[in-house]
N, C-alpha and C. Protein backbone atom coordinates (compact mmCIF):
# COMPACT_ATOMS: atom_id res chain seq x y z
N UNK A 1 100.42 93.06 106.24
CA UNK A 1 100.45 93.63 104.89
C UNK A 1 100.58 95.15 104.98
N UNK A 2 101.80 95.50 103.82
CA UNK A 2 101.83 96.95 104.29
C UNK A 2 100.59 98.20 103.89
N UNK A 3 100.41 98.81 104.52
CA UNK A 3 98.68 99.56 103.69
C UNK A 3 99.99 100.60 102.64
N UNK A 4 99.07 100.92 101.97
CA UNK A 4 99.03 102.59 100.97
C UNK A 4 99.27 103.66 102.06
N UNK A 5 100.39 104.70 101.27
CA UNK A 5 100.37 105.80 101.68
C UNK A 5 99.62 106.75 100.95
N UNK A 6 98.41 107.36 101.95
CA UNK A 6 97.73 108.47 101.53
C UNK A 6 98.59 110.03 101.23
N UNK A 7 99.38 109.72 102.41
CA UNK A 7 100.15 111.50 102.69
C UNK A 7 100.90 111.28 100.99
N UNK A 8 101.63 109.94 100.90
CA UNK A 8 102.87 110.26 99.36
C UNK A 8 102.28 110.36 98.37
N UNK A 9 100.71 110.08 98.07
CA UNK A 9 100.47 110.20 96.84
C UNK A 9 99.60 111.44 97.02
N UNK A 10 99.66 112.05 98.32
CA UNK A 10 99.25 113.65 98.34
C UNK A 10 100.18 114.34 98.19
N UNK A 11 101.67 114.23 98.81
CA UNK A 11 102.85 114.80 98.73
C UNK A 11 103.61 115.10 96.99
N UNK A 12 103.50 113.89 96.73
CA UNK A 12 104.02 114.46 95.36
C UNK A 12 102.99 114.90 94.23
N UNK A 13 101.50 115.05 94.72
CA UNK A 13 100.95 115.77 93.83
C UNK A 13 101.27 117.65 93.86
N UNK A 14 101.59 117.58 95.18
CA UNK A 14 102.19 119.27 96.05
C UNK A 14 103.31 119.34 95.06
N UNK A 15 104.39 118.58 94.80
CA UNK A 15 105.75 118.83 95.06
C UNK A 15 105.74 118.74 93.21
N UNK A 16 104.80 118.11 92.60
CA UNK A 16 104.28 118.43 91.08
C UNK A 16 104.03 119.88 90.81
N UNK A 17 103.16 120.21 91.83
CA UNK A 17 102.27 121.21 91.49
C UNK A 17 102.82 122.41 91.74
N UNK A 18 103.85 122.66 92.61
CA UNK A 18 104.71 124.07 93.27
C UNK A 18 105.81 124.04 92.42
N UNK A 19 106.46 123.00 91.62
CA UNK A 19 107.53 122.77 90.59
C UNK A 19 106.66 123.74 89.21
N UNK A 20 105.48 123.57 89.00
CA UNK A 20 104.78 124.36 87.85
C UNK A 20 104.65 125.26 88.05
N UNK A 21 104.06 125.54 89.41
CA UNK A 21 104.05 127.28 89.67
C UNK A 21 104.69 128.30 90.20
N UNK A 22 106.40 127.71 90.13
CA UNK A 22 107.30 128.34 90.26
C UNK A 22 107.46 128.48 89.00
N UNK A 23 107.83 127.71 88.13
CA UNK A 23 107.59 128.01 86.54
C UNK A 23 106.88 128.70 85.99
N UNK A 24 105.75 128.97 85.77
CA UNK A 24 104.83 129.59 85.54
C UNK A 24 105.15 131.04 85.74
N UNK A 25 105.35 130.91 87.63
CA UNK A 25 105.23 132.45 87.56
C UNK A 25 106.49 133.70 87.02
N UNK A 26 107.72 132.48 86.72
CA UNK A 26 108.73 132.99 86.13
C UNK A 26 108.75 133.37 84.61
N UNK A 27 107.46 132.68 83.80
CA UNK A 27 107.25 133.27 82.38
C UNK A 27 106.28 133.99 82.54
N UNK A 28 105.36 134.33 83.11
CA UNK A 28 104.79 135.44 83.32
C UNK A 28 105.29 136.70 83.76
N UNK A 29 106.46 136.67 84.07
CA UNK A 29 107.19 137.56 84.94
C UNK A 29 108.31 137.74 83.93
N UNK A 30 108.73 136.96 82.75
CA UNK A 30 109.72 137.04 82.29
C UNK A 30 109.69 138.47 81.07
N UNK A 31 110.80 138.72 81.06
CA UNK A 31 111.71 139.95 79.99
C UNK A 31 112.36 139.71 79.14
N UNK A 32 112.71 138.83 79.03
CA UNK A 32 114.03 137.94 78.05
C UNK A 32 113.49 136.75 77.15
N UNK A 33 114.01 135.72 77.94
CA UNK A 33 113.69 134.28 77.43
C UNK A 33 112.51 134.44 76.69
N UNK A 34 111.59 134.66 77.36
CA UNK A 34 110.02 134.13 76.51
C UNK A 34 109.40 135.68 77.09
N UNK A 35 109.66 136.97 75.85
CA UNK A 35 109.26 138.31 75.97
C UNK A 35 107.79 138.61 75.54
N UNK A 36 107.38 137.68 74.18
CA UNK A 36 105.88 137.86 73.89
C UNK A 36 104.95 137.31 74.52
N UNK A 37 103.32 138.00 74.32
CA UNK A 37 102.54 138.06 75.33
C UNK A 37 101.94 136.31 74.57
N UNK A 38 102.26 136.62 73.19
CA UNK A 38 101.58 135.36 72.56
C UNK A 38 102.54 133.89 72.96
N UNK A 39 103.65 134.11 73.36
CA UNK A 39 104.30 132.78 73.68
C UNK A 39 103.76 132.52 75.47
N UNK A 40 103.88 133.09 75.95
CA UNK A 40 103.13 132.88 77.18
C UNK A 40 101.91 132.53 77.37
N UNK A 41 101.06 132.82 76.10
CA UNK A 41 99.99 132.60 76.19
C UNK A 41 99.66 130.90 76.01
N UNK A 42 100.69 130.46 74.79
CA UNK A 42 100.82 129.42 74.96
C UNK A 42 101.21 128.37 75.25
N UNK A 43 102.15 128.72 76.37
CA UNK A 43 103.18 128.08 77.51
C UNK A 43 101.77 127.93 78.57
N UNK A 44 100.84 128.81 78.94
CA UNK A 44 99.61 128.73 79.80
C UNK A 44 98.89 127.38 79.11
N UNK A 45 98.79 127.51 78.31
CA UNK A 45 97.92 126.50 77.65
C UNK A 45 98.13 125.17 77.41
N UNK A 46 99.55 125.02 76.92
CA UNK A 46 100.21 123.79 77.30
C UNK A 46 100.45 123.48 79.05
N UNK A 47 100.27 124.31 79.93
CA UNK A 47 100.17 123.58 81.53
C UNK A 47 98.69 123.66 81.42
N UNK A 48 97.80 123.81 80.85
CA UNK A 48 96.52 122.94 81.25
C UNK A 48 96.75 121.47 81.51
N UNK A 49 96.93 120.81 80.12
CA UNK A 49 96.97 119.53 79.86
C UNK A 49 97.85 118.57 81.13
N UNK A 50 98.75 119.39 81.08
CA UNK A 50 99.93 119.08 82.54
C UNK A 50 98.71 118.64 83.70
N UNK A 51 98.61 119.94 84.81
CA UNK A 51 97.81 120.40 85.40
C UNK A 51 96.80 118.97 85.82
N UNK A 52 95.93 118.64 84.78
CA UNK A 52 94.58 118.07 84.28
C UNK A 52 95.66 116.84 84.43
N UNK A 53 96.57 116.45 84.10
CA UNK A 53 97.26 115.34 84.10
C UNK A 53 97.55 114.65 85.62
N UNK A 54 97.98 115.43 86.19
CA UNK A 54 98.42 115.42 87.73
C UNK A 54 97.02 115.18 88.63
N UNK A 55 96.10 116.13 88.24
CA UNK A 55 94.95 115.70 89.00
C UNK A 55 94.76 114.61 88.78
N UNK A 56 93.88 114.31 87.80
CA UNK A 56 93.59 112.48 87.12
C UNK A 56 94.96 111.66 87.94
N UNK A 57 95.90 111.74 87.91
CA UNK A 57 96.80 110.59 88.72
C UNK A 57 96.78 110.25 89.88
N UNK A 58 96.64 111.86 90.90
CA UNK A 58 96.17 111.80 92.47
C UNK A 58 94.72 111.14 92.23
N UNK A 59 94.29 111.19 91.47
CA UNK A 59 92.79 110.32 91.73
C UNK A 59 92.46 109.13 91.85
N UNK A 60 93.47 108.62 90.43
CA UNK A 60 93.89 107.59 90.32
C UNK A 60 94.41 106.45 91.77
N UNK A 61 95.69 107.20 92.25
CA UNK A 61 96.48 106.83 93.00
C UNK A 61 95.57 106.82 94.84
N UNK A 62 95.11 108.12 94.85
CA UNK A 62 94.34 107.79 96.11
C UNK A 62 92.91 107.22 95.90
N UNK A 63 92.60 106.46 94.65
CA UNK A 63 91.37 105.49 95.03
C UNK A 63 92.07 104.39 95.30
N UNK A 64 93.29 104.06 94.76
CA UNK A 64 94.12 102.84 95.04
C UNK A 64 94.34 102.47 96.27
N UNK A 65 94.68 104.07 97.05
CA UNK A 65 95.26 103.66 98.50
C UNK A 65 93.78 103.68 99.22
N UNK A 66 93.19 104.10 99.13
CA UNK A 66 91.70 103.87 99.66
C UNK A 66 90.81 102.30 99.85
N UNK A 67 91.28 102.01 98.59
CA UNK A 67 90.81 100.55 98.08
C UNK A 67 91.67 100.01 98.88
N UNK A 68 92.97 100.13 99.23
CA UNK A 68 94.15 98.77 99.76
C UNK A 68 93.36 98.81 101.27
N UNK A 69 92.72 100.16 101.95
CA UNK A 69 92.89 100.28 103.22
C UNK A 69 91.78 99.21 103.36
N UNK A 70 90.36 98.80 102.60
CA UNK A 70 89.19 98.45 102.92
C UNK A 70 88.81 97.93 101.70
N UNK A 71 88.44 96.90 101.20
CA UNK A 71 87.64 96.17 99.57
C UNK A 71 86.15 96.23 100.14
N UNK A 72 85.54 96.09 101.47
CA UNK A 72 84.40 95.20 101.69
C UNK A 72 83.15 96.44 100.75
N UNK A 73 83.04 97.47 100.75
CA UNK A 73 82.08 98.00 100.32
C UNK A 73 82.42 97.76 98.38
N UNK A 74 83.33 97.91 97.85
CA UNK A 74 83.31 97.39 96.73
C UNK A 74 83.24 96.25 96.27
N UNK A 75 83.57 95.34 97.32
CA UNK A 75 82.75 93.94 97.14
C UNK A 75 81.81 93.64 97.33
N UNK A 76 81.04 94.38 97.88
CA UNK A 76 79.23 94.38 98.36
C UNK A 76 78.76 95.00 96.85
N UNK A 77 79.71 95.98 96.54
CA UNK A 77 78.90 96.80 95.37
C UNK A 77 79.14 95.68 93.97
N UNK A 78 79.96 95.39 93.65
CA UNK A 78 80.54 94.50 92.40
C UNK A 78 79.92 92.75 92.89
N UNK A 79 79.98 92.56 93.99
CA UNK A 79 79.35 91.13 93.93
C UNK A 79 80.54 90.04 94.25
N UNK A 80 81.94 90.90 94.16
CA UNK A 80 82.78 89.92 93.90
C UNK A 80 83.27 89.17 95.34
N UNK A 81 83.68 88.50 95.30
CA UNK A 81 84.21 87.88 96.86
C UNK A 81 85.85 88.20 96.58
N UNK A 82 85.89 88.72 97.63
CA UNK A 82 87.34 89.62 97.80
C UNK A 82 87.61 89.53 99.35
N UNK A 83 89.01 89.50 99.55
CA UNK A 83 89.28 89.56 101.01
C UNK A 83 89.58 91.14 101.43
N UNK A 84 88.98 91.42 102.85
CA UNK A 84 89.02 92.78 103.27
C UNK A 84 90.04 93.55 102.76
N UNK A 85 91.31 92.92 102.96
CA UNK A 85 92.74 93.41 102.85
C UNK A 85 93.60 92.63 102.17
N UNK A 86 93.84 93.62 101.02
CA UNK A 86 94.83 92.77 99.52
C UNK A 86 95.76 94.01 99.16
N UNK A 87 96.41 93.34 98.93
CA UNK A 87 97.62 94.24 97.90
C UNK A 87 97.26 95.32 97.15
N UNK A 88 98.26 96.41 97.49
CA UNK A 88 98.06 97.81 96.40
C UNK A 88 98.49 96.90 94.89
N UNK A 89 98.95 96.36 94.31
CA UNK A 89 99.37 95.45 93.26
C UNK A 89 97.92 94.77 93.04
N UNK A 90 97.07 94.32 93.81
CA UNK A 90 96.07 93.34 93.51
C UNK A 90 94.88 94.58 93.46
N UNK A 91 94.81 95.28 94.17
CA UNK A 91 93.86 96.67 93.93
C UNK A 91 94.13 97.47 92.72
N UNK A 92 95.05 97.42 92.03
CA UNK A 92 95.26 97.84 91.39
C UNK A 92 94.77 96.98 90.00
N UNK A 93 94.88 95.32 89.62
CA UNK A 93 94.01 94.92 89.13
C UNK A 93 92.57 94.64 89.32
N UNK A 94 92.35 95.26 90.38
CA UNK A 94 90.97 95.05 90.44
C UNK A 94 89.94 96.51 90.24
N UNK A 95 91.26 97.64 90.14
CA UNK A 95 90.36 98.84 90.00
C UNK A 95 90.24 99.01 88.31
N UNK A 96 91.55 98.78 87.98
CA UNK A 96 92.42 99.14 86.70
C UNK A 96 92.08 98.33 85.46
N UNK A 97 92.20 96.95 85.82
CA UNK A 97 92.04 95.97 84.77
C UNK A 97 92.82 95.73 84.03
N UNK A 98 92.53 95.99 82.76
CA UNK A 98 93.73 96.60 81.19
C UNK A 98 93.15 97.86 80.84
N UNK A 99 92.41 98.58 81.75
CA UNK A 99 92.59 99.68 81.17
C UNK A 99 92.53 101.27 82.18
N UNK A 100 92.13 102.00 82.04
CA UNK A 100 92.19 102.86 83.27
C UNK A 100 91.16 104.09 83.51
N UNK A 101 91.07 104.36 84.33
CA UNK A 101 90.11 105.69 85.34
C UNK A 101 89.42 106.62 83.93
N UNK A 102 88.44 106.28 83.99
CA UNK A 102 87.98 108.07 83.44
C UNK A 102 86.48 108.56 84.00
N UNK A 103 86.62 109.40 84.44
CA UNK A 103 85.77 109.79 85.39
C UNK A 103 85.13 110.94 84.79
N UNK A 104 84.11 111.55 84.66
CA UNK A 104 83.29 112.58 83.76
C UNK A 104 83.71 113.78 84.15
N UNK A 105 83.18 113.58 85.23
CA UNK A 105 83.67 115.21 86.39
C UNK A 105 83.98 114.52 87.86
N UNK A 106 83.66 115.43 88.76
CA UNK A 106 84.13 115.45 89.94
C UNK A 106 82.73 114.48 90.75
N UNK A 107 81.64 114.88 90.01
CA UNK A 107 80.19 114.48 90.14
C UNK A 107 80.32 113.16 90.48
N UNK A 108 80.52 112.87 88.99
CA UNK A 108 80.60 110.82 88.82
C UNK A 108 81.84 110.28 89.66
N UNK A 109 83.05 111.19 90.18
CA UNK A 109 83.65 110.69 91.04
C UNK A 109 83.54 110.30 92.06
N UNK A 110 82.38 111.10 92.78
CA UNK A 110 82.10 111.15 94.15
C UNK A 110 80.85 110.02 93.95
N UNK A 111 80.07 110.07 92.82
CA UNK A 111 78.92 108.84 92.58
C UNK A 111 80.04 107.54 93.09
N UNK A 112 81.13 107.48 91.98
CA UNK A 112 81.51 106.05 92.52
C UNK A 112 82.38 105.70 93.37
N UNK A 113 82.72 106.44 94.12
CA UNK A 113 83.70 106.69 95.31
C UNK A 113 82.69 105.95 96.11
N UNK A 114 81.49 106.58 96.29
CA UNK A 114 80.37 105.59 97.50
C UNK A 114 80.26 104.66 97.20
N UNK A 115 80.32 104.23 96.10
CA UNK A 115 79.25 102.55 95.90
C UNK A 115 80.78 101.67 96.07
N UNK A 116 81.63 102.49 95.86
CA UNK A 116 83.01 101.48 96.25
C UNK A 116 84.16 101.63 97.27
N UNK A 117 84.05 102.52 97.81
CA UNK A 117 84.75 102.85 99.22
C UNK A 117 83.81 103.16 100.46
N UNK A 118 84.62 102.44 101.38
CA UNK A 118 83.77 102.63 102.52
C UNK A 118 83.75 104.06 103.15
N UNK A 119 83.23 103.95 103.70
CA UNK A 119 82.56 105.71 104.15
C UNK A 119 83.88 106.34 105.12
N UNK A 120 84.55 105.44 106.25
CA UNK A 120 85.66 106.10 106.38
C UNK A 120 86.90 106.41 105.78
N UNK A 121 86.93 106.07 104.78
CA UNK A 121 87.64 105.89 103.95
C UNK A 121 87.83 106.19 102.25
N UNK A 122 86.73 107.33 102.39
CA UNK A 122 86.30 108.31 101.49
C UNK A 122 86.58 109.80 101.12
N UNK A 123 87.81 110.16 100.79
CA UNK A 123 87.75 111.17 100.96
C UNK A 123 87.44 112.43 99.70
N UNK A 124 86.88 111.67 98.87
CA UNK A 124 86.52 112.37 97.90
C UNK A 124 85.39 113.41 97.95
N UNK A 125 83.99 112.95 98.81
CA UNK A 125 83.26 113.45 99.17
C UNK A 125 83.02 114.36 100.18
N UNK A 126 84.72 114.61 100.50
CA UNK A 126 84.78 115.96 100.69
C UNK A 126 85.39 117.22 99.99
N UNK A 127 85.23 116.91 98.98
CA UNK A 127 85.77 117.89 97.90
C UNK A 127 84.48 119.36 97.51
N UNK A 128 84.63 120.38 98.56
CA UNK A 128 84.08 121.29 98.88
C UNK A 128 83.08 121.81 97.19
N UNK A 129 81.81 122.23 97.08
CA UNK A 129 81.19 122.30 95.84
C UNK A 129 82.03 123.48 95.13
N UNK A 130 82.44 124.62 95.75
CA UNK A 130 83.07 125.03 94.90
C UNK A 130 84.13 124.94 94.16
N UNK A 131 84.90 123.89 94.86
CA UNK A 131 86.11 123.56 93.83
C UNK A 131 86.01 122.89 93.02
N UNK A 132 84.48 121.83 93.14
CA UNK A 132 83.91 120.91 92.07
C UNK A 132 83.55 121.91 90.94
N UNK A 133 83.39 123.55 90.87
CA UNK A 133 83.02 124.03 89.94
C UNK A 133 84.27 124.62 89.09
N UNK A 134 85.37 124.60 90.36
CA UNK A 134 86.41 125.49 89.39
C UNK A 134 86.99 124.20 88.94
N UNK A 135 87.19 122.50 89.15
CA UNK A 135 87.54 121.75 88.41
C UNK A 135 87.13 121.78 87.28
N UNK A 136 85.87 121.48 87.35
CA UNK A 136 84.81 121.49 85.76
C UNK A 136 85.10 122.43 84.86
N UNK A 137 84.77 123.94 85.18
CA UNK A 137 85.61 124.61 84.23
C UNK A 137 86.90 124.83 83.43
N UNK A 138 88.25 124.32 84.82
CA UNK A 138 89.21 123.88 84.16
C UNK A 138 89.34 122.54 83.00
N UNK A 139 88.52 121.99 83.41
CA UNK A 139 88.98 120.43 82.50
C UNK A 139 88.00 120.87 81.08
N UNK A 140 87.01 122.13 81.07
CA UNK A 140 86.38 122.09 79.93
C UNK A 140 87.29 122.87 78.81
N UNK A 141 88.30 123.71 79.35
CA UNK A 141 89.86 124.36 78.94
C UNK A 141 90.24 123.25 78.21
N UNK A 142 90.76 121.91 78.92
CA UNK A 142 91.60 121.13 78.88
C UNK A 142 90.73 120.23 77.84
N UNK A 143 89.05 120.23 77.50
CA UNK A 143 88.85 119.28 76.49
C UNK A 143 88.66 120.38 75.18
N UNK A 144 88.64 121.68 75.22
CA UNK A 144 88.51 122.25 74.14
C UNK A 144 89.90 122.26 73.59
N UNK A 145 91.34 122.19 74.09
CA UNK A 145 92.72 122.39 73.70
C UNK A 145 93.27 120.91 73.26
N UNK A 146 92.63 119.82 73.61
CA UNK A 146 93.04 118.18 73.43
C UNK A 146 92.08 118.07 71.90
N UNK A 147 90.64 118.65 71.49
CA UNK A 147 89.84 118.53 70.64
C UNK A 147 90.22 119.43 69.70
N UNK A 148 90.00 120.97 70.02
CA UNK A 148 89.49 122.34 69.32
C UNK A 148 88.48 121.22 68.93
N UNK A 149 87.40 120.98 68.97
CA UNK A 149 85.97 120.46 68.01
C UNK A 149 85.28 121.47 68.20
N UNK A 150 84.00 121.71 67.48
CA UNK A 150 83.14 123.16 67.50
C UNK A 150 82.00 122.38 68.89
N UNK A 151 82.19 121.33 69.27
CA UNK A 151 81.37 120.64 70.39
C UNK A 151 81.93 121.76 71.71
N UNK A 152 83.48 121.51 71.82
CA UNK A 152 84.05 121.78 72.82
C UNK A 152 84.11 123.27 72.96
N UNK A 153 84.86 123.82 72.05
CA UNK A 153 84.34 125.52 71.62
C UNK A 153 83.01 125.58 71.89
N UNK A 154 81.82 125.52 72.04
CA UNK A 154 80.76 125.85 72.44
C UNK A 154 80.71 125.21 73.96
N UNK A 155 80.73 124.40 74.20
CA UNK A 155 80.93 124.45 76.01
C UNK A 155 82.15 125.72 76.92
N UNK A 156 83.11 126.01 76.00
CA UNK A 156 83.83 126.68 76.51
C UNK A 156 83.39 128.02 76.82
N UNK A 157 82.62 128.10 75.27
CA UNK A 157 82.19 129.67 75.17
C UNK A 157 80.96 130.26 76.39
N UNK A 158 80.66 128.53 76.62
CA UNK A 158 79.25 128.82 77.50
C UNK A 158 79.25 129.03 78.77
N UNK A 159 80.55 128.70 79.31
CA UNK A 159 81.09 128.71 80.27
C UNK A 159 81.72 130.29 80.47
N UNK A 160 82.18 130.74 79.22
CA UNK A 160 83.03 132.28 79.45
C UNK A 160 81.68 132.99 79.68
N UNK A 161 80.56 132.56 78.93
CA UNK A 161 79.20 133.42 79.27
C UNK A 161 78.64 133.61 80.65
N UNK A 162 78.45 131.86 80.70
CA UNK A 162 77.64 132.05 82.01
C UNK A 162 78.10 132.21 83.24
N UNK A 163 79.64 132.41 83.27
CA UNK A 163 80.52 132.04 84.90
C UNK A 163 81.15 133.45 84.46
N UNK A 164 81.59 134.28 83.83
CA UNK A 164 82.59 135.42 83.86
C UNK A 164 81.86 136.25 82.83
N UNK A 165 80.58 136.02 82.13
CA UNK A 165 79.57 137.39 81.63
C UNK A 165 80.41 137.97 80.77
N UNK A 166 80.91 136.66 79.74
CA UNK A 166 81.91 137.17 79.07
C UNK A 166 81.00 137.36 77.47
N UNK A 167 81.10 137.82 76.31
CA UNK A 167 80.38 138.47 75.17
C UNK A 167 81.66 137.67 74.06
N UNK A 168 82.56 137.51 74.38
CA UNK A 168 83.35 137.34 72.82
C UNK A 168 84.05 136.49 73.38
N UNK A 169 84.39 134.95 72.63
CA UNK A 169 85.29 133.83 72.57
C UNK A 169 86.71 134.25 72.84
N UNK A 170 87.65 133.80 73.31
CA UNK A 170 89.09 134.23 73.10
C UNK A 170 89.63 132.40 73.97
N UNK A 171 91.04 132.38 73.04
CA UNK A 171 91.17 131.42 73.10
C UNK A 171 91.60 131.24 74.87
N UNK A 172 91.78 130.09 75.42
CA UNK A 172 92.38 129.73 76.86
C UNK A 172 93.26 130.21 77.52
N UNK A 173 94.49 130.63 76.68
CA UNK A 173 95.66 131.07 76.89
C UNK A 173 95.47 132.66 77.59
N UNK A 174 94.61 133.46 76.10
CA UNK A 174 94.29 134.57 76.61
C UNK A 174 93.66 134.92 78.14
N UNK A 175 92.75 133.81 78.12
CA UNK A 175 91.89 134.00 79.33
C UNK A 175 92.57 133.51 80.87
N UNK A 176 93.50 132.51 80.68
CA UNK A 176 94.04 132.56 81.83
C UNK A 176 95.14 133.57 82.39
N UNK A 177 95.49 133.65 81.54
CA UNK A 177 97.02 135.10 81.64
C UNK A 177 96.69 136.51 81.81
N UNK A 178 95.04 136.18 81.70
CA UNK A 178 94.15 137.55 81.83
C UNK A 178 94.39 137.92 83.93
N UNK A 179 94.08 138.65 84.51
CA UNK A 179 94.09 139.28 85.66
C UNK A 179 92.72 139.01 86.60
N UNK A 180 92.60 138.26 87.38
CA UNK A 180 91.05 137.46 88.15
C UNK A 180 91.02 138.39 88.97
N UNK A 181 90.05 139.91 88.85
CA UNK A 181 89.59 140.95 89.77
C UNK A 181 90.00 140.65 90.74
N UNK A 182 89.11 139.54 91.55
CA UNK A 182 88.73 139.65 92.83
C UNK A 182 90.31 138.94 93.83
N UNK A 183 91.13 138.16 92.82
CA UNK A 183 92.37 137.31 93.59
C UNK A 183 93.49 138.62 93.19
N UNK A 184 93.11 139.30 92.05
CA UNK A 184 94.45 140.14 91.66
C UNK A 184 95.74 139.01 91.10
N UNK A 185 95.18 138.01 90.81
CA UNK A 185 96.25 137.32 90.59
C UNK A 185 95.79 136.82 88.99
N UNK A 186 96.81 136.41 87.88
CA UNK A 186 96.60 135.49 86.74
C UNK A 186 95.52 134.51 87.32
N UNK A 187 94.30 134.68 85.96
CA UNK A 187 93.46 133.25 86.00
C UNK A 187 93.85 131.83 86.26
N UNK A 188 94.76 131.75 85.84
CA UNK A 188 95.68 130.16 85.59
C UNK A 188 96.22 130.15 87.36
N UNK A 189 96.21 130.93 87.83
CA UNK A 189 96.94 131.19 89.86
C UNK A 189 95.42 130.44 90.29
N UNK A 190 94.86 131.36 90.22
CA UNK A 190 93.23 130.82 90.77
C UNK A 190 92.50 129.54 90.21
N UNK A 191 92.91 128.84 89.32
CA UNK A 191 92.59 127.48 89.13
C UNK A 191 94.08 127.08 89.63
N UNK A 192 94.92 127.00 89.96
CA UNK A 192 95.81 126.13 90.33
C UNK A 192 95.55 126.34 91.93
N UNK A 193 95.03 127.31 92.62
CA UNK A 193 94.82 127.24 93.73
C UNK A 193 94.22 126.84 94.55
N UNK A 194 93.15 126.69 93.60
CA UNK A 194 91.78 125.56 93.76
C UNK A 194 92.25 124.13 93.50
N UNK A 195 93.44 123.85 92.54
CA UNK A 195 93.76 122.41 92.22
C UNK A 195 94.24 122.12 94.45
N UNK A 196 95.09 122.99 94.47
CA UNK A 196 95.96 122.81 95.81
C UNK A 196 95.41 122.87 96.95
N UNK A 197 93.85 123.02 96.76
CA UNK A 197 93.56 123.27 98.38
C UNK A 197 92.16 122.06 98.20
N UNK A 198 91.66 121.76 97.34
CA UNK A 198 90.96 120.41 97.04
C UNK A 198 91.77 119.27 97.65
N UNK A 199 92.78 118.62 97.44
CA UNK A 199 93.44 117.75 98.57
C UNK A 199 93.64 117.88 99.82
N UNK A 200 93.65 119.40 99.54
CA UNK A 200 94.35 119.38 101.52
C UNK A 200 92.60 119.36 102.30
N UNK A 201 91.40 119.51 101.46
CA UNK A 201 90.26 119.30 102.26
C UNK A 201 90.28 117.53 102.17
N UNK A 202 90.98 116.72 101.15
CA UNK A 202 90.96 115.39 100.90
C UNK A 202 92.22 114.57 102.38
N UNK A 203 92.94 115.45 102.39
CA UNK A 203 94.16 115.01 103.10
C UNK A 203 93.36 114.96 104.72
N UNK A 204 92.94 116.03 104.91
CA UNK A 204 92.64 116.65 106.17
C UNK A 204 91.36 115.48 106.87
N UNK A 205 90.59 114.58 105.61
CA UNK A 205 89.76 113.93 105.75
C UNK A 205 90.44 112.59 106.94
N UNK A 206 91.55 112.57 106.25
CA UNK A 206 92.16 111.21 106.11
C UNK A 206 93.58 111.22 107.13
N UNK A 207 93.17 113.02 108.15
CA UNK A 207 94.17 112.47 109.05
C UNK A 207 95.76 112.67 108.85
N UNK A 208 96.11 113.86 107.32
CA UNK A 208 97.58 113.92 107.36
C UNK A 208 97.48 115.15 108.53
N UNK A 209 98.82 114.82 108.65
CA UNK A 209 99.07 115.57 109.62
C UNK A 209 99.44 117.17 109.56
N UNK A 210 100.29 117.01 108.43
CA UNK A 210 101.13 118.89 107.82
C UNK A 210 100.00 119.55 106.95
N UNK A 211 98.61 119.01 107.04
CA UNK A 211 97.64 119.78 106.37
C UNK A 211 96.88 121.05 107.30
């Protein structure tokens, strides 16, 4: 039976992710096409949702290939009688169902990554704590721009307080297109950089090789 490829559903999360930030850095950079600071701002804001999209799929996709390599610890955990080694097609109804992945944070990922993947075959739990923090902050971007609710606006705001000692709300757009001191680079560079080097500590787990 053929196993899951770990490297392709790491590869085209790369080949997603360098397609955006060649983009990106061409409207940030741009004179012409898209000259205002306010359309950029919300060209930033619409690649959150992107961004946040692509992650959730590599997650998706490498619990799948994880699951094809080994069932026995998620069959110890669920109860179910399952054979060691089944189909990415049959793992896929058995992760998926009729419906699909939603995972809180990075936290509850790594909670159920153990109780259902076997330990070599885990590579979630190596997802270094600090990038578990710059995820969280990004996806709290990504639920205040999917909502605007005054729920989400107040996690956001609490977040501009307590992580960047920030005093006044400004919407996402502003704040990523803003300048990150310490990288010298756009905010929106430094969460995408953190998106790109979180796999390669996931890849590196699991043995690719070009990591």
């Amino acid at each position: 039976m053929r196993k899951s490829s770990f490297e392709r559903s790491l590869t085209n999360f790369h080949i997603d992710m360098n397609r955006d930030i060649d983009l990106l850095m061409k409207i940030e950079g741009a004179k012409k096409v898209v000259r205002s600071i306010q359309q950029k701002r919300s060209i930033f804001e619409a690649f959150v949702l992107r961004v946040c999209a692509y992650w959730e799929t590599l997650v998706e996709n490498l619990l799948l290939d994880c699951l094809n390599q080994d069932t026995s610890r998620y069959a110890e955990y669920t109860g179910f009688r399952l054979p060691k080694h089944i189909s990415r097609e049959t793992c896929k109804a058995v992760l998926l169902g009729i419906g699909y992945t939603d995972f809180k944070n990075v936290g509850h990922l790594k909670q159920t990554s153990k109780k259902t993947l076997v330990d070599r075959c885990n590579p979630f739990v190596q997802i270094p704590p600090s990038n578990v923090r710059k995820i969280a902050e990004f996806f709290i971007m990504r639920n205040y721009l999917a909502h605007y609710s005054p729920a989400a606006r107040r996690a956001l705001f609490s977040m501009y307080q307590n992580v960047y000692r920030m005093s006044k709300f400004v919407e996402p757009g502003v704040f990523l297109l803003a300048e990150d001191r310490k990288e010298g680079i756009p905010r929106m560079g430094v969460y995408i950089n953190n998106f790109k080097s979180t796999p390669n500590a996931m890849g590196k787990f699991l043995g690719i090789s070009w990591l």
